[in-house]
PDB file of N, CA and C in Angstrom:
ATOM      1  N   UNK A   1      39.875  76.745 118.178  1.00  0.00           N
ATOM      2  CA  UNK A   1      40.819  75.893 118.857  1.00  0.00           C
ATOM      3  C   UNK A   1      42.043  76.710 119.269  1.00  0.00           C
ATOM      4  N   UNK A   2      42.668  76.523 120.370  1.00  0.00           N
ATOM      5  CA  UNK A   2      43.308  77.569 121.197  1.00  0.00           C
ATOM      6  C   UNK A   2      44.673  76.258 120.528  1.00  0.00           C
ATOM      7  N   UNK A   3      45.980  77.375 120.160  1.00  0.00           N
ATOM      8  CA  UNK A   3      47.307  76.821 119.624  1.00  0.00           C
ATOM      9  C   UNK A   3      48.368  76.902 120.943  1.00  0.00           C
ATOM     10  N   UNK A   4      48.984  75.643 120.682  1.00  0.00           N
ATOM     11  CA  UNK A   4      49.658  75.305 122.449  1.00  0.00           C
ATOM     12  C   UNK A   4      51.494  75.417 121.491  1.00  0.00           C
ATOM     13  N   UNK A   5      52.127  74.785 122.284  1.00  0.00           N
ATOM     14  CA  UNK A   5      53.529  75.303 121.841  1.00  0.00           C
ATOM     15  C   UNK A   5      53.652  73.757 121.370  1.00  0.00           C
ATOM     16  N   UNK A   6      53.359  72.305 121.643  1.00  0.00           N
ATOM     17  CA  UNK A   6      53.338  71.361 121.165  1.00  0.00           C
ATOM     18  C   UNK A   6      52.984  71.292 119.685  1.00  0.00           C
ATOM     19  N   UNK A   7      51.282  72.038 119.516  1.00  0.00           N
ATOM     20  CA  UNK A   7      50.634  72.128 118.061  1.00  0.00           C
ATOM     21  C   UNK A   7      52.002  73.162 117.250  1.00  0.00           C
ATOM     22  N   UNK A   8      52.373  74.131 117.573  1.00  0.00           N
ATOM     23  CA  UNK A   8      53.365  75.037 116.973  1.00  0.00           C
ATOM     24  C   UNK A   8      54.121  74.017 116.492  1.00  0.00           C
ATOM     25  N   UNK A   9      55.271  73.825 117.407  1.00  0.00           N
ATOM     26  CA  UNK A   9      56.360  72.912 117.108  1.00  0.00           C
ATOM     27  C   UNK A   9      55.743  71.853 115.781  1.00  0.00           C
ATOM     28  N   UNK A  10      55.226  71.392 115.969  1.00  0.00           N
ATOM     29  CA  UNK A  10      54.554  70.257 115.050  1.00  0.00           C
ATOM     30  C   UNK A  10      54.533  70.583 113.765  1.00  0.00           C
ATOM     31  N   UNK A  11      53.990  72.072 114.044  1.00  0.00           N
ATOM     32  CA  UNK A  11      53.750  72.908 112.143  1.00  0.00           C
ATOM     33  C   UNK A  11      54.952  73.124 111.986  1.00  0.00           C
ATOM     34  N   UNK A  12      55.966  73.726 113.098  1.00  0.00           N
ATOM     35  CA  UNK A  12      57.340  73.847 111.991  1.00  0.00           C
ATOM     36  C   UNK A  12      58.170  72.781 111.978  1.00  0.00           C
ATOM     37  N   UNK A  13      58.431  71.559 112.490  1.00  0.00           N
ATOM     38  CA  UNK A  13      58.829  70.647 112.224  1.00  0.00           C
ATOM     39  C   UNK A  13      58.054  69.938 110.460  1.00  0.00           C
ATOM     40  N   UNK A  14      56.866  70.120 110.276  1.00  0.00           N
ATOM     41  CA  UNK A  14      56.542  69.681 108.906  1.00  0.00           C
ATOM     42  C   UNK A  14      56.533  70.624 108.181  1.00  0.00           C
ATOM     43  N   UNK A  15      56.279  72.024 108.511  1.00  0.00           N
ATOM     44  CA  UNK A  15      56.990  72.892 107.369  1.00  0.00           C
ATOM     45  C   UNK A  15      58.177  73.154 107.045  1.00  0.00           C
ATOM     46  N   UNK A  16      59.353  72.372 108.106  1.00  0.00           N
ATOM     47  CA  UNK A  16      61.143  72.172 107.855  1.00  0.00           C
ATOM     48  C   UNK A  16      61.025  71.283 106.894  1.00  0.00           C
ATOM     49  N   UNK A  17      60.455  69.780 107.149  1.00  0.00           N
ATOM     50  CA  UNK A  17      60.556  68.961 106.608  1.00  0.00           C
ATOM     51  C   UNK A  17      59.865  69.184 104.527  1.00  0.00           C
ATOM     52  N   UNK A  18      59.038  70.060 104.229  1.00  0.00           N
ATOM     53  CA  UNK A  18      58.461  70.115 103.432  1.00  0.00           C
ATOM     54  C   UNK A  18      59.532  71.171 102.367  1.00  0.00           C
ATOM     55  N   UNK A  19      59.951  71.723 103.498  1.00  0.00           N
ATOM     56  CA  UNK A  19      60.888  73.373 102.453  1.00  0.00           C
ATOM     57  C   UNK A  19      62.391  72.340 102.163  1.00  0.00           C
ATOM     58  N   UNK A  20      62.763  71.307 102.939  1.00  0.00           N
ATOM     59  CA  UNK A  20      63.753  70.535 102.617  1.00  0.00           C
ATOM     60  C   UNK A  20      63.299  69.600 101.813  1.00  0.00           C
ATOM     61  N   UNK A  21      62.770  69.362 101.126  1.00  0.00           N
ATOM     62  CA  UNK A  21      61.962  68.478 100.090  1.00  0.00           C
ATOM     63  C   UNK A  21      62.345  69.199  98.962  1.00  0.00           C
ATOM     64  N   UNK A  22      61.474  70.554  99.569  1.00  0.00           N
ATOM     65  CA  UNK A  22      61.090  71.460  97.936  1.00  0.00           C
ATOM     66  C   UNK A  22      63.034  72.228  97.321  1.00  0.00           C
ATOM     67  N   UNK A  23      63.428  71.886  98.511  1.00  0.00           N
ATOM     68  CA  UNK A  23      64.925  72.545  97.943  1.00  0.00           C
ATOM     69  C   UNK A  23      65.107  71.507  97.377  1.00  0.00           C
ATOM     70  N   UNK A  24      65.511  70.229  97.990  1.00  0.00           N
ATOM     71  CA  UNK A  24      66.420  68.922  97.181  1.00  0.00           C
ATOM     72  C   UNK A  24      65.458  69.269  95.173  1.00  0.00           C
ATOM     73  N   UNK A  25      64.483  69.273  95.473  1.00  0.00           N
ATOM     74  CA  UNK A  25      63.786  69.266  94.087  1.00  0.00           C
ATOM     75  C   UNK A  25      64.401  70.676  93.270  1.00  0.00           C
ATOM     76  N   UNK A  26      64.607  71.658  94.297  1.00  0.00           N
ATOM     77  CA  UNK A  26      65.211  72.700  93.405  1.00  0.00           C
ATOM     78  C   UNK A  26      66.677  72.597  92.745  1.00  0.00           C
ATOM     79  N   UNK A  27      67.208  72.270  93.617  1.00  0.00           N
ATOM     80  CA  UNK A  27      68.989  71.573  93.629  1.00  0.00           C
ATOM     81  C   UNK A  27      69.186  70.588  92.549  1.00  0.00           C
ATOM     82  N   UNK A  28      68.302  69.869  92.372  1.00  0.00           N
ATOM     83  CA  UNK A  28      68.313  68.948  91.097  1.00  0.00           C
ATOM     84  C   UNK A  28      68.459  69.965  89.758  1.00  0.00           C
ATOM     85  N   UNK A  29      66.834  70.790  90.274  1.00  0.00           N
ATOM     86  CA  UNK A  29      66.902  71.412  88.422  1.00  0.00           C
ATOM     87  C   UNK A  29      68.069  72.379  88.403  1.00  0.00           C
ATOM     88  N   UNK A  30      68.579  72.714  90.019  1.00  0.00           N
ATOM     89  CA  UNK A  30      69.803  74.082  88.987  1.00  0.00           C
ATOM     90  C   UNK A  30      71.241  73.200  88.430  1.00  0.00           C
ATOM     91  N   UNK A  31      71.286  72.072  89.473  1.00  0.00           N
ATOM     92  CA  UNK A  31      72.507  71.124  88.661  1.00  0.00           C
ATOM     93  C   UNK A  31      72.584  70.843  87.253  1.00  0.00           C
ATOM     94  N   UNK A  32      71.314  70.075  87.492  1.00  0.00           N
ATOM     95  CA  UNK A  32      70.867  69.947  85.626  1.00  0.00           C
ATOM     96  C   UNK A  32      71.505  71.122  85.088  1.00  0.00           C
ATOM     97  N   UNK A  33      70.722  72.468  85.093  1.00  0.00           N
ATOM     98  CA  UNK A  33      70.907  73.580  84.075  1.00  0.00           C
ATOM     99  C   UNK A  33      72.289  73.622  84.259  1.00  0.00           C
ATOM    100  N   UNK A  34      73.047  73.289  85.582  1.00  0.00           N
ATOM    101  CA  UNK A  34      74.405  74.079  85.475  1.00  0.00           C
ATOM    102  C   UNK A  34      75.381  73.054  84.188  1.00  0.00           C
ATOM    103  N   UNK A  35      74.919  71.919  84.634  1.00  0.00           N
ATOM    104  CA  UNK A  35      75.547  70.561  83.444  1.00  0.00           C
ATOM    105  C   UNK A  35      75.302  70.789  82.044  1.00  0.00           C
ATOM    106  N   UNK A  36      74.120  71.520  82.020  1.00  0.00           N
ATOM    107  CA  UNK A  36      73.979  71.664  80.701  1.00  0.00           C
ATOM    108  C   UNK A  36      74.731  73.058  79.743  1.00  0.00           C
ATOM    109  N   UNK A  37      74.826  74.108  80.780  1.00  0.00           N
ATOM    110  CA  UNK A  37      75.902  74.866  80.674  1.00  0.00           C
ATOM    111  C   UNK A  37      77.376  74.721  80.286  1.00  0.00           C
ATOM    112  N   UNK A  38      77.495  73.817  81.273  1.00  0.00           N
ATOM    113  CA  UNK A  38      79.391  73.729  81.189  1.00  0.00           C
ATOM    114  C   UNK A  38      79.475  72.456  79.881  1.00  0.00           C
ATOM    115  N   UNK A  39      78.473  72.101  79.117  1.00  0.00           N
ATOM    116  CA  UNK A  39      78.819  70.964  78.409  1.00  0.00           C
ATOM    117  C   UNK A  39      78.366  71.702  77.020  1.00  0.00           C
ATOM    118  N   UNK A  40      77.550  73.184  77.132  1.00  0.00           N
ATOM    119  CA  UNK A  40      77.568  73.529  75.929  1.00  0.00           C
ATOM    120  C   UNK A  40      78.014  74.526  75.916  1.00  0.00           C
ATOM    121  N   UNK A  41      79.108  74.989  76.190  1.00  0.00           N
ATOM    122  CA  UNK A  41      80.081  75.645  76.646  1.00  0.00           C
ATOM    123  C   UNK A  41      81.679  75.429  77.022  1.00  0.00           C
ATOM    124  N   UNK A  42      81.996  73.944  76.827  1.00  0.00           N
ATOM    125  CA  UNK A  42      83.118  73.834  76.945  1.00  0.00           C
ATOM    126  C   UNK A  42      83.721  73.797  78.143  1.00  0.00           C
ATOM    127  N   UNK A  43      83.129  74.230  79.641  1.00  0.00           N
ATOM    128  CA  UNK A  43      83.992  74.740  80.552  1.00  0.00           C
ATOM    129  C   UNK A  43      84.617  74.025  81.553  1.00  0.00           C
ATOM    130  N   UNK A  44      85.632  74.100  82.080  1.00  0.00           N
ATOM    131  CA  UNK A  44      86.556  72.967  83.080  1.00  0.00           C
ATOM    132  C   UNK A  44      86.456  73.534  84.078  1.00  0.00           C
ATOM    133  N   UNK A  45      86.280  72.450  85.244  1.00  0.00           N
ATOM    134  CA  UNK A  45      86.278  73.513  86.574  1.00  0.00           C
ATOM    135  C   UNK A  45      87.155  74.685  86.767  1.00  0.00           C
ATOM    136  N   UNK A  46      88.832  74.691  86.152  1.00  0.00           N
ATOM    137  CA  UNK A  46      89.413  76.202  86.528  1.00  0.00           C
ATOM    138  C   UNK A  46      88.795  76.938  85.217  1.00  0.00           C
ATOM    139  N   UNK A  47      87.750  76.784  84.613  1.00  0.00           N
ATOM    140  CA  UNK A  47      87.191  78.315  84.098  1.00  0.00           C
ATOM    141  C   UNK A  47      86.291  78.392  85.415  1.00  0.00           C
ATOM    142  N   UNK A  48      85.529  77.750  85.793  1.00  0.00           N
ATOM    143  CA  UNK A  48      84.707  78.141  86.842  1.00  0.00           C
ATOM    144  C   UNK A  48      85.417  78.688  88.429  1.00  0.00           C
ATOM    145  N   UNK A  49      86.927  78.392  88.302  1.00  0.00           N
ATOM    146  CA  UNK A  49      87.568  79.208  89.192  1.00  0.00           C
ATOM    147  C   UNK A  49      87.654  77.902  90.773  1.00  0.00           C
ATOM    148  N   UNK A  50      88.071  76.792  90.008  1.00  0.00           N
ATOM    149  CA  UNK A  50      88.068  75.352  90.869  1.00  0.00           C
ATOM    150  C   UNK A  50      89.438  74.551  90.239  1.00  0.00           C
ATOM    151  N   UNK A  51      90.313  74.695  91.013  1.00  0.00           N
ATOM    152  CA  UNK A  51      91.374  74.539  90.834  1.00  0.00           C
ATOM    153  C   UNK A  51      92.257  74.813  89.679  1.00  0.00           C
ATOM    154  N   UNK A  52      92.697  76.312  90.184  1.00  0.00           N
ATOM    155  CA  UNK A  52      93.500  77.050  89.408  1.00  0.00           C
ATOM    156  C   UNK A  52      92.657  77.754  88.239  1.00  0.00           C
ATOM    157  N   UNK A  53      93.729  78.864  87.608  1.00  0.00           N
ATOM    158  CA  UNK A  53      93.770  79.815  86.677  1.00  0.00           C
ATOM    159  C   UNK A  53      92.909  79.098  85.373  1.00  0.00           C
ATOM    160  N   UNK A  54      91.928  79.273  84.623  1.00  0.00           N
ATOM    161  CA  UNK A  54      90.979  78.426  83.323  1.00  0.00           C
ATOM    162  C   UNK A  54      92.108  79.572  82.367  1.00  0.00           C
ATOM    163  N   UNK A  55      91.562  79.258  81.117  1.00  0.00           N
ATOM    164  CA  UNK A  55      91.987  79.628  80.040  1.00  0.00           C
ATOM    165  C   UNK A  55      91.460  81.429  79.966  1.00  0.00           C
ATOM    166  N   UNK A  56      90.243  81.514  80.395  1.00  0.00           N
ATOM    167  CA  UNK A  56      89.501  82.779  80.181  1.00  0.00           C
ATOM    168  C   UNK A  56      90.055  83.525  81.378  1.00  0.00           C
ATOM    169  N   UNK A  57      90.463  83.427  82.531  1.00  0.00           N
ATOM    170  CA  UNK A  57      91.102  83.998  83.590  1.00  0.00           C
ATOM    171  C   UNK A  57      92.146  84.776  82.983  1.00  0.00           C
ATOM    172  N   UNK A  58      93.123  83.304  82.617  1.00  0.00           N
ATOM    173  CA  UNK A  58      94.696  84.004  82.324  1.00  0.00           C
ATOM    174  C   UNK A  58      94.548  85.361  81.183  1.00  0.00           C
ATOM    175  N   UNK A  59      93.165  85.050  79.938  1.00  0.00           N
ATOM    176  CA  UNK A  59      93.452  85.970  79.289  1.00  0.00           C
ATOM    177  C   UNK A  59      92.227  87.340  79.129  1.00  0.00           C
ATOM    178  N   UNK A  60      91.695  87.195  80.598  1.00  0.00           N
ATOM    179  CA  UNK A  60      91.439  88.667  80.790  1.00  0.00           C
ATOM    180  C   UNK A  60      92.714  89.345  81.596  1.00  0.00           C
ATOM    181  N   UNK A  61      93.907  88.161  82.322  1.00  0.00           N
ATOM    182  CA  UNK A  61      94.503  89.322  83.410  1.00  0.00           C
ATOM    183  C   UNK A  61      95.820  89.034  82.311  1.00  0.00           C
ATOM    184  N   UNK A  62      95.905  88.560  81.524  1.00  0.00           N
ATOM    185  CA  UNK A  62      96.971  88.856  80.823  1.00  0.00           C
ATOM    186  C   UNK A  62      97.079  90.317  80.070  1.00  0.00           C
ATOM    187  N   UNK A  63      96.619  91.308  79.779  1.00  0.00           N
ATOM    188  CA  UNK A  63      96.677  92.726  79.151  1.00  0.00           C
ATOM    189  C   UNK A  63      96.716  93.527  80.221  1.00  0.00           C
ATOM    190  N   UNK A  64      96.596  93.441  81.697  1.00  0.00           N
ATOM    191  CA  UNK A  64      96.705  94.016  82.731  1.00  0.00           C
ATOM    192  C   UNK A  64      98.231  93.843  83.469  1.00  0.00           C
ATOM    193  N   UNK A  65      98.709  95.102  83.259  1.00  0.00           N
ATOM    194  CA  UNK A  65     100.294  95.283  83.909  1.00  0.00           C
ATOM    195  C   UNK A  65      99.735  95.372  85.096  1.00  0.00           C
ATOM    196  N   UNK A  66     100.664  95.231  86.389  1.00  0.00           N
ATOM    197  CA  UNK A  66     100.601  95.515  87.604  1.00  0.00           C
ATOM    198  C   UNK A  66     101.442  96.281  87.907  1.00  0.00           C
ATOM    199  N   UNK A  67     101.465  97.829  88.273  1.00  0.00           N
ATOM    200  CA  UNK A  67     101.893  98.545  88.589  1.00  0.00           C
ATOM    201  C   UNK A  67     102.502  98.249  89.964  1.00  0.00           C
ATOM    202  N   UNK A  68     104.217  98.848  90.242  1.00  0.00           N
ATOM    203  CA  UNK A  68     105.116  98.318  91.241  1.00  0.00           C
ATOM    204  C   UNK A  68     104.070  99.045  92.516  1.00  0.00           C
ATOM    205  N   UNK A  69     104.480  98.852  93.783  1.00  0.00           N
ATOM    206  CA  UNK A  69     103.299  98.828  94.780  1.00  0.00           C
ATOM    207  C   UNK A  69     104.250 100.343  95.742  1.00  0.00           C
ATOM    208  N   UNK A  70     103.751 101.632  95.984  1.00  0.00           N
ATOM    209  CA  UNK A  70     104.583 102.114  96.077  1.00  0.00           C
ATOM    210  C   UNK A  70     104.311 102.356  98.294  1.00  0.00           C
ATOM    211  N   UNK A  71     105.077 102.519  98.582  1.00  0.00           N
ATOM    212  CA  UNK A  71     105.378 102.090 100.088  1.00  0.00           C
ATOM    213  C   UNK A  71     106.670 102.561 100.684  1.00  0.00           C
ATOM    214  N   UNK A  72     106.447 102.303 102.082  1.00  0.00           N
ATOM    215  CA  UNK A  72     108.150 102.288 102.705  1.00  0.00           C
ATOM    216  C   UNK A  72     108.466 101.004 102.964  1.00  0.00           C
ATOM    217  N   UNK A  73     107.645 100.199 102.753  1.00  0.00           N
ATOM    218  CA  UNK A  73     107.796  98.735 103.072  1.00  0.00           C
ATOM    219  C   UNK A  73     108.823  98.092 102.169  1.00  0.00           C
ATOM    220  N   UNK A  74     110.396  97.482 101.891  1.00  0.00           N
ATOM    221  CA  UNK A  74     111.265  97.321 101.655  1.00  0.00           C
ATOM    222  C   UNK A  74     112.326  98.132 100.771  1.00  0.00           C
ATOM    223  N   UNK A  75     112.221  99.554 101.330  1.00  0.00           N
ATOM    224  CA  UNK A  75     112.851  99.967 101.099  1.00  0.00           C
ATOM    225  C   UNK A  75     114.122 100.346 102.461  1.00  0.00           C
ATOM    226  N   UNK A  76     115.431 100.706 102.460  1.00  0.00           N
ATOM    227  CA  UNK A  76     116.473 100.497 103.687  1.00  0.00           C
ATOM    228  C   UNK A  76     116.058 102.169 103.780  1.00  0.00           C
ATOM    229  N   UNK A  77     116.498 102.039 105.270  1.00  0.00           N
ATOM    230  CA  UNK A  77     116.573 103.322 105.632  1.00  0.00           C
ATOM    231  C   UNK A  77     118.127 104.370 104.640  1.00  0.00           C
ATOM    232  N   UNK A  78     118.349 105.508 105.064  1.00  0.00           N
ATOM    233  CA  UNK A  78     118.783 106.062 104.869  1.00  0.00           C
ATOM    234  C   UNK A  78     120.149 105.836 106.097  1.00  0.00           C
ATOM    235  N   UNK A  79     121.235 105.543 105.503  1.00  0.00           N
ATOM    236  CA  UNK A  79     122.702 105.484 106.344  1.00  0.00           C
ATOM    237  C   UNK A  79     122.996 106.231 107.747  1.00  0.00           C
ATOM    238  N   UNK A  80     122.734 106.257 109.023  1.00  0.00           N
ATOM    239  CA  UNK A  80     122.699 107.080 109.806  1.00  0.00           C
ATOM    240  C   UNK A  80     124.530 107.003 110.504  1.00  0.00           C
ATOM    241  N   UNK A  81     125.040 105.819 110.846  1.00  0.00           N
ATOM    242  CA  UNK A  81     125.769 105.627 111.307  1.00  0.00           C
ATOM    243  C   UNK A  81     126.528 104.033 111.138  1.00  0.00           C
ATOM    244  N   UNK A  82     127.895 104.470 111.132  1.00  0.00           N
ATOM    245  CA  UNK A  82     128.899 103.564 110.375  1.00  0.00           C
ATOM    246  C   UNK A  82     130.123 103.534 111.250  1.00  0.00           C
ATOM    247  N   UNK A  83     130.839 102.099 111.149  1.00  0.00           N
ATOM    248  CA  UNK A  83     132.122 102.132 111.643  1.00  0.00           C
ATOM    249  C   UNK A  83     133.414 102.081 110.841  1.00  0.00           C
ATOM    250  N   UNK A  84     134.563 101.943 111.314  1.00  0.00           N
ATOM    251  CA  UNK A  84     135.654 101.606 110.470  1.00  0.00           C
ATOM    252  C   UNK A  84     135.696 100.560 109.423  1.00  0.00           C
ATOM    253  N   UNK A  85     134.959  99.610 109.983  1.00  0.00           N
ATOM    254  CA  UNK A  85     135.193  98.491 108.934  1.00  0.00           C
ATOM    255  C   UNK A  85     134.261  97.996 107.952  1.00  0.00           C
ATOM    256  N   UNK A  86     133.155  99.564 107.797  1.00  0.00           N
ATOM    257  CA  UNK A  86     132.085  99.192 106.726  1.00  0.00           C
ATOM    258  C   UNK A  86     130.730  98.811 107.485  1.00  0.00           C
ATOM    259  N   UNK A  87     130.395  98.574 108.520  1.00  0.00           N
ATOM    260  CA  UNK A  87     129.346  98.188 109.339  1.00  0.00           C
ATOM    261  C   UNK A  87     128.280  99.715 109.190  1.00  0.00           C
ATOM    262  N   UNK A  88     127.287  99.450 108.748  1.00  0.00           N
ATOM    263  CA  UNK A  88     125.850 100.552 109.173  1.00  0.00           C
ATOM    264  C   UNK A  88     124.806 100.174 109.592  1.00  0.00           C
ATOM    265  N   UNK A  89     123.782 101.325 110.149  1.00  0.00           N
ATOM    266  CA  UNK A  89     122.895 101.293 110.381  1.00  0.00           C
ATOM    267  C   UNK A  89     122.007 102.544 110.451  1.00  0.00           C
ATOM    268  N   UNK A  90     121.037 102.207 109.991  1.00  0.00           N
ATOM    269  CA  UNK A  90     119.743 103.419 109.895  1.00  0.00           C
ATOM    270  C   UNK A  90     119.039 104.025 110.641  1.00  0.00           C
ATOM    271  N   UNK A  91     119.920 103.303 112.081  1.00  0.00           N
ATOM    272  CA  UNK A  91     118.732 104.055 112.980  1.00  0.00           C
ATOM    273  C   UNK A  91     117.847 103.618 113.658  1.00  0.00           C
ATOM    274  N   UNK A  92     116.598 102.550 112.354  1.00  0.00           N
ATOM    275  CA  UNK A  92     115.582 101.892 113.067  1.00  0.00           C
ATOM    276  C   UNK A  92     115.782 100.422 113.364  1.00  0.00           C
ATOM    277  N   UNK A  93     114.969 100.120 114.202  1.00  0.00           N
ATOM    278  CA  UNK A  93     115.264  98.746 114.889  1.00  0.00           C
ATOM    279  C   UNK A  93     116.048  98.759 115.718  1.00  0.00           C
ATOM    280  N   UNK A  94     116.000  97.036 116.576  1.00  0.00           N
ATOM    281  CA  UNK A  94     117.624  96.981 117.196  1.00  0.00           C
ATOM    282  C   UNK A  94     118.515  97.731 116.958  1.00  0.00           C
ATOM    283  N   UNK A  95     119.594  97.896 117.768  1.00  0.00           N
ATOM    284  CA  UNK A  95     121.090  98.290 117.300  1.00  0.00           C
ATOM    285  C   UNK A  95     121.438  96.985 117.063  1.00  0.00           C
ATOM    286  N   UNK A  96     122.666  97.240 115.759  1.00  0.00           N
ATOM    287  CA  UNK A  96     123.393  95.925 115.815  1.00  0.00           C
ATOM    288  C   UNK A  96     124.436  95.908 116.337  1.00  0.00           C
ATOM    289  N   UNK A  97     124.555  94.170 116.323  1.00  0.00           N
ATOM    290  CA  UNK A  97     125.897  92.943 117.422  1.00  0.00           C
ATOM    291  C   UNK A  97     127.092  94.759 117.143  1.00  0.00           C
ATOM    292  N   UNK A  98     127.603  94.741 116.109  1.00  0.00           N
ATOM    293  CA  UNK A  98     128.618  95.442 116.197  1.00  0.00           C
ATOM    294  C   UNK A  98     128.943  96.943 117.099  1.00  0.00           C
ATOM    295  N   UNK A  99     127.630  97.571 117.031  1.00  0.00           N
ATOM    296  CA  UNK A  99     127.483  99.121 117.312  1.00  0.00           C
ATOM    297  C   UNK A  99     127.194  98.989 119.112  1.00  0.00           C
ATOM    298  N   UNK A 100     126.344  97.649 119.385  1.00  0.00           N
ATOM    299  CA  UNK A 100     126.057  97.523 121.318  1.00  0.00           C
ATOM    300  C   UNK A 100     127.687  97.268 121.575  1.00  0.00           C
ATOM    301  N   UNK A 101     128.901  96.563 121.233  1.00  0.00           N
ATOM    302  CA  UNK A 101     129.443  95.830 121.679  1.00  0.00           C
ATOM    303  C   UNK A 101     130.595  97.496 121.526  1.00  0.00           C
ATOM    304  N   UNK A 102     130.759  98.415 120.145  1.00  0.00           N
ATOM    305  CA  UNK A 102     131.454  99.571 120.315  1.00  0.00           C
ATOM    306  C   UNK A 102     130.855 100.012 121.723  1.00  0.00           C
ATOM    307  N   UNK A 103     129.954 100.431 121.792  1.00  0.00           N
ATOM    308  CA  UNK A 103     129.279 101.247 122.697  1.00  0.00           C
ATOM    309  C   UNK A 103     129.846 100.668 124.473  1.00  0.00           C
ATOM    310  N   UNK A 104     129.876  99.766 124.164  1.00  0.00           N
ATOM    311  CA  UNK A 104     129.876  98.818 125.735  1.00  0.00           C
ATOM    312  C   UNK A 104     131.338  98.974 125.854  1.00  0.00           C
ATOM    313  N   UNK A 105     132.383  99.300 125.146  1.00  0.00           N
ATOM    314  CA  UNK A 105     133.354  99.070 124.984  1.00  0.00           C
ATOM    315  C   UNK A 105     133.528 100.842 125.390  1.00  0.00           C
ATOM    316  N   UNK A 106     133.157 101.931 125.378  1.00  0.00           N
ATOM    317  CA  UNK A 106     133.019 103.085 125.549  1.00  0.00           C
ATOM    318  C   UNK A 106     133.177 104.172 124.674  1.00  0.00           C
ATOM    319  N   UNK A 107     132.815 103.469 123.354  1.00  0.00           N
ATOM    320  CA  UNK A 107     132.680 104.795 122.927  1.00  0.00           C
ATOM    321  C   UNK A 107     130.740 105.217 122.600  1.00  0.00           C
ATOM    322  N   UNK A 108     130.945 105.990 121.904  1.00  0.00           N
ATOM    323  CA  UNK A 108     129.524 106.968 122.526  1.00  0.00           C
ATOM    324  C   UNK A 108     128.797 106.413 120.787  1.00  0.00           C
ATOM    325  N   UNK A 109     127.485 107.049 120.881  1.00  0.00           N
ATOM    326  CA  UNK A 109     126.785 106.931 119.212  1.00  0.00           C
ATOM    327  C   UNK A 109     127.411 108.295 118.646  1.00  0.00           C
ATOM    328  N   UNK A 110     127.739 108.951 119.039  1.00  0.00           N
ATOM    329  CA  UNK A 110     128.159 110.340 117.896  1.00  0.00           C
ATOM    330  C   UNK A 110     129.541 109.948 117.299  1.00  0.00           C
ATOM    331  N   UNK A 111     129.876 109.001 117.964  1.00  0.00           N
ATOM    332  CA  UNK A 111     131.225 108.293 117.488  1.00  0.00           C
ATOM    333  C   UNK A 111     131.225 107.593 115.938  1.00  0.00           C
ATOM    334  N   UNK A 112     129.891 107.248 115.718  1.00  0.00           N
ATOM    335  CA  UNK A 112     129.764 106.630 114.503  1.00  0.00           C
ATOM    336  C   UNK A 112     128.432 107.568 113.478  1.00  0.00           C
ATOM    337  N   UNK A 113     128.628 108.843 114.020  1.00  0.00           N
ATOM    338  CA  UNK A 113     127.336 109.194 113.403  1.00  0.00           C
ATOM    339  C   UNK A 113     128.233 109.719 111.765  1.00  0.00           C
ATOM    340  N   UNK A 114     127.196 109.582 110.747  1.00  0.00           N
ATOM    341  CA  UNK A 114     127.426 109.670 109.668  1.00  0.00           C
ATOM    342  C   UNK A 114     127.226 111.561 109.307  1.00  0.00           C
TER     343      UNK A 114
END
């Protein structure tokens, strides 16, 4: 018997329907086992890591220091340039309100270089 794309379709439409059967039947027994786990075992969803930190979390990461994170990321630049009245800047970024408005006013950047 010669197989058409109708006969195909047909087999995997009842072999979808059959492997979704055989899961729901699998899904049952791993629930079961998992129920039977967490009930002889004590465990609350945050030990299983379901809303928030469980008891066994906090005290594996409790003996673990966290070392400071080392970077250029918040640390200030180094002082490049300053005015009379205590105003600096490092250099990077914008210029600041104070140093555009010297400048516009005519004096130069070596005017405030540190």
């Amino acid at each position: 018997m010669k197989k058409t794309y109708a006969g195909v379709m047909q087999q995997i439409e009842t072999l979808q329907a059959e492997a979704e059967k055989l899961r729901r039947q699998e899904v049952q027994g791993v629930i079961q086992r998992i129920r039977e786990a967490i009930a002889a075992y004590g465990l609350s969803a945050a030990d299983l890591g379901f809303g928030g930190r469980g008891r066994r979390a906090k005290a594996a990461a409790a003996p673990k220091a966290r070392a400071p994170r080392k970077g250029r990321k918040g640390r200030a630049a180094k002082v490049k340039f300053r005015d009379e009245a205590g105003n600096t800047w490092g250099g990077r970024g914008p210029r600041p309100r104070w140093l555009r408005e010297a400048l516009a006013a005519g004096k130069s950047l070596s005017d405030f270089a540190v």
